[in-house]
Protein backbone atom coordinates (compact mmCIF):
# COMPACT_ATOMS: atom_id res chain seq x y z
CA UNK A 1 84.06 101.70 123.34
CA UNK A 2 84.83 98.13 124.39
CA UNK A 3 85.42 96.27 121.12
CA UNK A 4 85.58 92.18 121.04
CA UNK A 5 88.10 90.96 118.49
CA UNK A 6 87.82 87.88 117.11
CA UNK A 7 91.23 86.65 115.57
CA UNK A 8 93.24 89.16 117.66
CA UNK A 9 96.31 87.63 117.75
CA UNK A 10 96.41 87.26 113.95
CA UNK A 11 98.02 89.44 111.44
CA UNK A 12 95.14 91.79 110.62
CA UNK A 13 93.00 91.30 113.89
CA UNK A 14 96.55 91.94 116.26
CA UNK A 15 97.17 95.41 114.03
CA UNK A 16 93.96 95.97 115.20
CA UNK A 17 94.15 95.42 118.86
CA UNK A 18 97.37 97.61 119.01
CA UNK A 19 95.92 100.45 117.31
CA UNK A 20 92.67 99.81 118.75
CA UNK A 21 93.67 99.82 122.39
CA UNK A 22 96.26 102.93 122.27
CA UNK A 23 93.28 105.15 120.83
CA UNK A 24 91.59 104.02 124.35
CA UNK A 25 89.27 101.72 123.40
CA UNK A 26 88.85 98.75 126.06
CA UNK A 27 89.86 95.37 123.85
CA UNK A 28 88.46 91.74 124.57
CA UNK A 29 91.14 89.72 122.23
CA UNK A 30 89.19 86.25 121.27
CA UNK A 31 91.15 84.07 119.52
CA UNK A 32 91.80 80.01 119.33
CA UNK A 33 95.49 80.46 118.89
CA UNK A 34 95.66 77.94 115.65
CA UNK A 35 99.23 77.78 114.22
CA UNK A 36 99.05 81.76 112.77
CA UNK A 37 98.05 83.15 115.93
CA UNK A 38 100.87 84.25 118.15
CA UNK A 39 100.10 86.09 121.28
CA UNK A 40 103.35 87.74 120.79
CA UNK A 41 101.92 89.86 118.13
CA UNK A 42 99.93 91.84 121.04
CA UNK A 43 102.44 91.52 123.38
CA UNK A 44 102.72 95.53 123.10
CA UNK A 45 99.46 96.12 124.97
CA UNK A 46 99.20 93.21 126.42
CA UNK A 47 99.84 94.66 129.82
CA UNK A 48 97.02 97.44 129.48
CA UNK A 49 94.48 97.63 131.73
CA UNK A 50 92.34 98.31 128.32
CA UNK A 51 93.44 94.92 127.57
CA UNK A 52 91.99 91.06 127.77
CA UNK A 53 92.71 87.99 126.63
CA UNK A 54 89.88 84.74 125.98
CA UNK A 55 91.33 82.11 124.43
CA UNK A 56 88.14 80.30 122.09
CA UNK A 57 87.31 79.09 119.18
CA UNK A 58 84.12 80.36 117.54
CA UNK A 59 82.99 77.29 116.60
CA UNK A 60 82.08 76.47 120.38
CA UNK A 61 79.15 78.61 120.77
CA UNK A 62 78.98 77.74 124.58
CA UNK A 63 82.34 79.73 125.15
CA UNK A 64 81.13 82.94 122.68
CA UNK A 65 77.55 82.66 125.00
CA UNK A 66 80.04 82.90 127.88
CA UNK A 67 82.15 85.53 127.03
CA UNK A 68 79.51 88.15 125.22
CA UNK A 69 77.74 87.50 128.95
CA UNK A 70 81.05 88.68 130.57
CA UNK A 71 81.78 91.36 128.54
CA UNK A 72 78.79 92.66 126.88
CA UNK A 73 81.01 94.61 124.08
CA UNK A 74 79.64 97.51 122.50
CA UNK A 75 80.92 96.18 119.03
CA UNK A 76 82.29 93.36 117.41
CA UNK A 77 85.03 93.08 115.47
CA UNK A 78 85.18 89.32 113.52
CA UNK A 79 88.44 88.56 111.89
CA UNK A 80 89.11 85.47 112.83
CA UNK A 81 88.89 82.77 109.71
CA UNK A 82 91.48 80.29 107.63
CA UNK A 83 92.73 82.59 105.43
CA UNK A 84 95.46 80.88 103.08
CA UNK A 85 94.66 79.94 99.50
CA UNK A 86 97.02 77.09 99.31
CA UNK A 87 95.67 75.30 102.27
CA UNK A 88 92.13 75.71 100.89
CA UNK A 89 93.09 73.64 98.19
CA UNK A 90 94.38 71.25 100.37
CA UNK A 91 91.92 71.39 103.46
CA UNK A 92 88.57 72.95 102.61
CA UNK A 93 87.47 71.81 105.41
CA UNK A 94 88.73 73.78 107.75
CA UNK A 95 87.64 77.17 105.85
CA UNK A 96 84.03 75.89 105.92
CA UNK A 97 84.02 75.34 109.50
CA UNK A 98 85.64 78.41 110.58
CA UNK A 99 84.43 80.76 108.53
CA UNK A 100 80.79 79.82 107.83
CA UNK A 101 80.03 77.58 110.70
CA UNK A 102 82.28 80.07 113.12
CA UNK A 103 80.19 83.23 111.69
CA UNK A 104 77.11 82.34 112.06
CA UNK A 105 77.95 81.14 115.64
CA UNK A 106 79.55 84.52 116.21
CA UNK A 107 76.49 86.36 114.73
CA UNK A 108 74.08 83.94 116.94
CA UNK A 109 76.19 84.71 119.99
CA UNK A 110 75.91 88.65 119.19
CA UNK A 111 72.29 88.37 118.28
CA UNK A 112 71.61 87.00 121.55
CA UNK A 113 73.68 89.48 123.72
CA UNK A 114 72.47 92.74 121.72
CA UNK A 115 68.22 91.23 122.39
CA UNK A 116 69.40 90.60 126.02
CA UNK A 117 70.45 94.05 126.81
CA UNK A 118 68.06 95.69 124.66
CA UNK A 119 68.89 96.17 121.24
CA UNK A 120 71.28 99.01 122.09
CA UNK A 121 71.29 101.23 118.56
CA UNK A 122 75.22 101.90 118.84
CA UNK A 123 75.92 98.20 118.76
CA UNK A 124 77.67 96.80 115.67
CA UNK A 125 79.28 93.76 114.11
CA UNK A 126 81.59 94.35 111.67
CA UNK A 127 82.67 91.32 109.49
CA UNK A 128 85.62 92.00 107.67
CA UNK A 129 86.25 89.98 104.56
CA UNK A 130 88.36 89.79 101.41
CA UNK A 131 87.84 91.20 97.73
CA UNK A 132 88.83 87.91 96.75
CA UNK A 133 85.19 87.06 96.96
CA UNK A 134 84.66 89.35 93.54
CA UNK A 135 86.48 87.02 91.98
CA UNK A 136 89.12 88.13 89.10
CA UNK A 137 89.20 91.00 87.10
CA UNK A 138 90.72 91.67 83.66
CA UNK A 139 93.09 94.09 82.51
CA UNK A 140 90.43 96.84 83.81
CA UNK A 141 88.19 97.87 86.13
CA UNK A 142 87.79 97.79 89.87
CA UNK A 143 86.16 95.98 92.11
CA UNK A 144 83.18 98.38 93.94
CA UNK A 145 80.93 97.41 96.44
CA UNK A 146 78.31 96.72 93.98
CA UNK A 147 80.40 93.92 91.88
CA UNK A 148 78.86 90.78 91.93
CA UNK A 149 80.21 87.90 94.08
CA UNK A 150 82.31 85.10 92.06
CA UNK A 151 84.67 83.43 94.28
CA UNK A 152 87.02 80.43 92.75
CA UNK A 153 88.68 78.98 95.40
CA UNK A 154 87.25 77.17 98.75
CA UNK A 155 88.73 80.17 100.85
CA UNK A 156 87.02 83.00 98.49
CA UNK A 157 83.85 80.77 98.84
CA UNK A 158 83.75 80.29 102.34
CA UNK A 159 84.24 84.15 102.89
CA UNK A 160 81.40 84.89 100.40
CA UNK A 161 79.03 82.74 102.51
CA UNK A 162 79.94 84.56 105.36
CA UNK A 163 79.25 87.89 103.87
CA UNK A 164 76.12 86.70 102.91
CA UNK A 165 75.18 85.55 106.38
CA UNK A 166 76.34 88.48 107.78
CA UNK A 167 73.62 90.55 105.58
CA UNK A 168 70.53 88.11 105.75
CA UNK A 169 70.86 88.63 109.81
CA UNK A 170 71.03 92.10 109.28
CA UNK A 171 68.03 92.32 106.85
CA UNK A 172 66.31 89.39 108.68
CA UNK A 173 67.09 90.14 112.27
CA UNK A 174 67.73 93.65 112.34
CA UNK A 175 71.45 93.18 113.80
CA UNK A 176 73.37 96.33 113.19
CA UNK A 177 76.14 94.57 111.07
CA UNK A 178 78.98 96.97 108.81
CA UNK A 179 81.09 95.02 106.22
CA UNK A 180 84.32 95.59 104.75
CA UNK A 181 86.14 93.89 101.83
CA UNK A 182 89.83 94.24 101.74
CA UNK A 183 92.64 94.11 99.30
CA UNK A 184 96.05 92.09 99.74
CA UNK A 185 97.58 93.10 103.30
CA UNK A 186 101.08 93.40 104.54
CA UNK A 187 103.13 94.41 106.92
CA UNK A 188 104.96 93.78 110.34
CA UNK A 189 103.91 90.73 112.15
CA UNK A 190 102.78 88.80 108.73
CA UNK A 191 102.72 85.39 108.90
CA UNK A 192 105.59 83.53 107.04
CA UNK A 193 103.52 81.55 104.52
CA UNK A 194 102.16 84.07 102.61
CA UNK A 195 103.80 86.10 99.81
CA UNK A 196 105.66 89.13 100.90
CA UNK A 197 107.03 87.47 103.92
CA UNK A 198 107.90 84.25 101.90
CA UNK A 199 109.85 86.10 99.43
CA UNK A 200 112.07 88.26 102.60
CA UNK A 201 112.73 84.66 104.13
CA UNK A 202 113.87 82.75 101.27
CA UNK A 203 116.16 85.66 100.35
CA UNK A 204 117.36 86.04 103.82
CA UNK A 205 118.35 82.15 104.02
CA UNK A 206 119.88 81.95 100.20
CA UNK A 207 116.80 79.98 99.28
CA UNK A 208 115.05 79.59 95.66
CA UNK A 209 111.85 82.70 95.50
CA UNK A 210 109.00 80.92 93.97
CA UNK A 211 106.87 82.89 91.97
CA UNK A 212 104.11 81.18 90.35
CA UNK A 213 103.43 81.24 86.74
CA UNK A 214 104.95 84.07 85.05
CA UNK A 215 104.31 86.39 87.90
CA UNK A 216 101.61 88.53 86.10
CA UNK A 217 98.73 88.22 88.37
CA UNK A 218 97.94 91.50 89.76
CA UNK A 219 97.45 92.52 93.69
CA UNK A 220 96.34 95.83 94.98
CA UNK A 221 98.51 96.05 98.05
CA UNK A 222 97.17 97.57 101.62
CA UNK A 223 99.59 98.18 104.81
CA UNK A 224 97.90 96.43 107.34
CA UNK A 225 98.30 99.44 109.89
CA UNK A 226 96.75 101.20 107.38
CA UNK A 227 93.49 98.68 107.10
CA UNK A 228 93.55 98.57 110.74
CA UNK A 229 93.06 102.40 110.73
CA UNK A 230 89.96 102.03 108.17
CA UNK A 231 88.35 99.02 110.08
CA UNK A 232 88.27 101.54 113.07
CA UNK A 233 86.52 104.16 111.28
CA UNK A 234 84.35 101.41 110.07
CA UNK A 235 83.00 100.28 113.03
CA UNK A 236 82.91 103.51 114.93
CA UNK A 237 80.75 105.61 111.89
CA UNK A 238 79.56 103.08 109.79
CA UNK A 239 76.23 102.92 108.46
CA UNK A 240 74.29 99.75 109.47
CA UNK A 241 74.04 97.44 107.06
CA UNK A 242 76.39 99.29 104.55
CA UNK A 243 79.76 97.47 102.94
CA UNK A 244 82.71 99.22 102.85
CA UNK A 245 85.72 98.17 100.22
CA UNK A 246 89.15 99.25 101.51
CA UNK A 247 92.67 99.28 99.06
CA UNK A 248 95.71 101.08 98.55
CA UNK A 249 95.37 102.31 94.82
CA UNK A 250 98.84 99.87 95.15
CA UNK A 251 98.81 98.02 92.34
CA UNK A 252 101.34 95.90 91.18
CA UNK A 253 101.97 92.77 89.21
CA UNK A 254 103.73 89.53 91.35
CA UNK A 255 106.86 89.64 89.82
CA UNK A 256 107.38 93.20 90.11
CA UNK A 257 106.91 93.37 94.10
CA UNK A 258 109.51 90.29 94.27
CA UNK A 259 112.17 92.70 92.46
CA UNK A 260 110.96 95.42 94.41
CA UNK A 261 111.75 93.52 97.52
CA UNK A 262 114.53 91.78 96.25
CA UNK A 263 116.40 95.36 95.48
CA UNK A 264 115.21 96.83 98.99
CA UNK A 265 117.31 93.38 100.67
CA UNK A 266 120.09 94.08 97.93
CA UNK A 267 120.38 98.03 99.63
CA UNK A 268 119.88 96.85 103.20
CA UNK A 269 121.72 93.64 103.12
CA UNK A 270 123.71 93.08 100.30
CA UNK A 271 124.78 88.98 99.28
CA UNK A 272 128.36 88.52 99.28
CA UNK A 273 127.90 88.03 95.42
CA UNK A 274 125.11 88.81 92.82
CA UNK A 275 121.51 90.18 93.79
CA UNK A 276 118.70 88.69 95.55
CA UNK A 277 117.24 88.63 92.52
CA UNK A 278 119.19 85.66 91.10
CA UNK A 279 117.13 83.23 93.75
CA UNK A 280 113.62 84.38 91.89
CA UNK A 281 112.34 80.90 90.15
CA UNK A 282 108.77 80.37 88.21
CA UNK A 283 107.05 77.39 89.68
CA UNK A 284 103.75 75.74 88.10
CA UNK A 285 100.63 78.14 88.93
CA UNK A 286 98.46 77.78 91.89
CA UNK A 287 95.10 76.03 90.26
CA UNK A 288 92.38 78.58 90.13
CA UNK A 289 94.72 81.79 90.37
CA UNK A 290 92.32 84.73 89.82
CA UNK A 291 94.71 87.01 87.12
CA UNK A 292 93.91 90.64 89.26
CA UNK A 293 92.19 92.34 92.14
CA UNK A 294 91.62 95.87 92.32
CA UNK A 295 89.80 97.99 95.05
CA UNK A 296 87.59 100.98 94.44
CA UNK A 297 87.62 102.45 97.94
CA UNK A 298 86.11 105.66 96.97
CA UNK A 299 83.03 104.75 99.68
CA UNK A 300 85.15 104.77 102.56
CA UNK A 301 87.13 107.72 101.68
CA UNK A 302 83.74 109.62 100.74
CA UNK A 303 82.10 108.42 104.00
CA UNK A 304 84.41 108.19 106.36
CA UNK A 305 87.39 109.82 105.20
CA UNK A 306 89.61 107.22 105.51
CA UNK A 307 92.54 107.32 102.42
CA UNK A 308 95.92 105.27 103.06
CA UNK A 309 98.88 106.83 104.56
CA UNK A 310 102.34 105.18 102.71
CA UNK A 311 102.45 103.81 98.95
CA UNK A 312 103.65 100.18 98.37
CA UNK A 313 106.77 101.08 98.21
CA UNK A 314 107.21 103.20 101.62
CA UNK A 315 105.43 99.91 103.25
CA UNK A 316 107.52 97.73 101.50
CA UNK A 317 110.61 99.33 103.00
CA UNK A 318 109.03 99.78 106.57
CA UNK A 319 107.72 95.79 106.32
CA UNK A 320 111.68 94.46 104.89
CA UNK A 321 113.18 96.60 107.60
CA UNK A 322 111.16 95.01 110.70
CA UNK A 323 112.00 91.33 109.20
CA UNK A 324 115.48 91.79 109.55
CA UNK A 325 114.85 93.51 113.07
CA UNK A 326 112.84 90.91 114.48
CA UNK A 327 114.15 87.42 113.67
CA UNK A 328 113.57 86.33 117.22
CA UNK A 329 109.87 86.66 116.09
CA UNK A 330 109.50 84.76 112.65
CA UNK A 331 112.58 82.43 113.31
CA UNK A 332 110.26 80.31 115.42
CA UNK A 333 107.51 79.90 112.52
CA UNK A 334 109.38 78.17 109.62
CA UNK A 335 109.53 74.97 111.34
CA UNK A 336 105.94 74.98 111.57
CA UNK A 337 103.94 72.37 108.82
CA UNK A 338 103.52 74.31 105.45
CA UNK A 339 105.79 76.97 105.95
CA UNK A 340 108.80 75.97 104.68
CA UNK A 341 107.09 74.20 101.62
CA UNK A 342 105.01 74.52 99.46
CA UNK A 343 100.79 73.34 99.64
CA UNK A 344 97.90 73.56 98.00
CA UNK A 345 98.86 72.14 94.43
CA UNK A 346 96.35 69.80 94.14
């Protein structure tokens, strides 16, 4: 199958690409290379003959008209989107221009490639999205593909409008689209703004761990080489126009994944004095913080078959372990604008 990837060199979309390319799958990797891309992340396959390379943004729907003419994929894979909270807040503009306005140009660009040759029935675009888009759940429950959209922040809302435009061209134009919703991801090659990363780097470098609030909200955690493995099975057996939610049953409160990755640093590199967990300090709450997410990915495990392969913890150790292997790769990234401080508390 030759699979175009938006976002490839992203977290998510570059797990993807690895995975994707050494089950044999010919790769197109499309990505703009905005500050959380880093070609280094593919740099694995990016010698394979399975392997190319178009650097685009997908809001320039002359350059997607170009490339789905040069490569005619057999699928589509779209990751690519703004996809931190905090910058929402401060930037919305961004998220509604790259993830609605980039969407709809990508689903535009595929419509016109899949009519041109055909309407070939194996063709597929898979979107993959966020259960943040559900909105926030209580002390119970889980989110199921069936929950009713209620996104509160501009980054949740701009991924629910592409979800929707994702479905109105499948029901409208017949384009064989699959969609998944994912829970929290993490893993090697993370980018150092977001949470898990964050909290490895501050420790590292003896700095303060913010935690907002109390540290109660509630994350279902997902290795991202697991979610990589599902979005493959997604887009190679599933059903047109079906969603598909994918979590870890990993569950676990903020705080509680700080001092879980606090005691894994205090085993593999212990401070000269006291525990990593001395450097934890509650900071005001991020406005709009949804309280907890939870996945109910009993649809793709039914389905498809697809169930994770590590708990949080066995992830956690693999994703602390590859930090401290691979400063030559993160090193690089704090000095870049909103990594090393905090945004988004408007």
């Amino acid at each position: 199958m030759k699979i175009l990837v938006t976002g490839g060199a992203g977290f998510i979309g570059s797990a993807v690409v690895r995975l994707a390319v050494e089950r044999g799958h010919e790769v197109v990797n499309l990505d703009a290379l905005t500050y959380a891309g880093r070609l280094e992340n593919v740099a694995a396959v990016a010698d394979s003959p399975l392997y190319s390379f178009e650097h685009a943004d997908i809001r320039d729907r002359a350059a997607l008209a170009r490339i789905f003419a040069a490569h005619d994929p057999d699928a589509v894979m779209h990751l690519a989107a703004e996809s931190h909270v905090d910058r929402s807040i401060d930037g919305p503009g961004d998220f509604i221009d790259t993830n609605i306005i980039g969407t709809y140009n990508m689903l535009e660009a595929a419509r016109a490639q899949w009519t041109a040759t055909g309407r070939p029935p194996g063709f597929r675009f898979h979107h993959i999205s966020t259960d943040e888009v559900y909105g926030s759940l209580g002390d119970t429950g889980l989110f199921t593909e069936e929950t009713p959209y209620d996104p509160r922040s501009p980054y949740s809302a701009s991924k629910a409008s592409s979800d929707h435009l994702v479905r109105a061209w499948f029901h409208t134009y017949g384009l064989p689209v699959v969609l998944t919703n994912c829970s929290n991801n993490y893993g090697p090659y993370h980018f150092p703004e977001k949470l898990i990363p964050k909290v490895i780097l501050n420790a590292l470098h003896g700095k303060e761990i913010p935690v907002y609030g109390e540290g109660l909200n509630v994350r279902d955690w997902l290795f991202v080489e697991d979610h990589a493995d599902a979005l493959l099975l997604a887009v190679e057996k599933g059903r047109p126009g079906r969603s598909y939610n994918v979590g870890g049953h990993n569950e676990r409160r903020n705080i509680d994944l700080v001092h879980a990755i606090c005691d894994c640093l205090d085993e593999k590199r212990p401070r000269e004095t006291g525990s990593y967990r001395d450097l934890i300090r509650f900071v005001t709450d991020r406005p709009g913080h949804d309280a907890r997410y939870a996945i109910d990915p009993d649809r793709i495990t039914d389905e498809l078959g697809w169930k994770p392969s590590v708990t949080v913890e066995q992830g956690l150790e693999k994703t602390v372990q590859w930090y401290l292997d691979n400063p030559e790769w993160w090193e690089p990234l704090l000095e870049i604008e909103g990594v090393g401080t905090r945004v988004g508390t408007a």
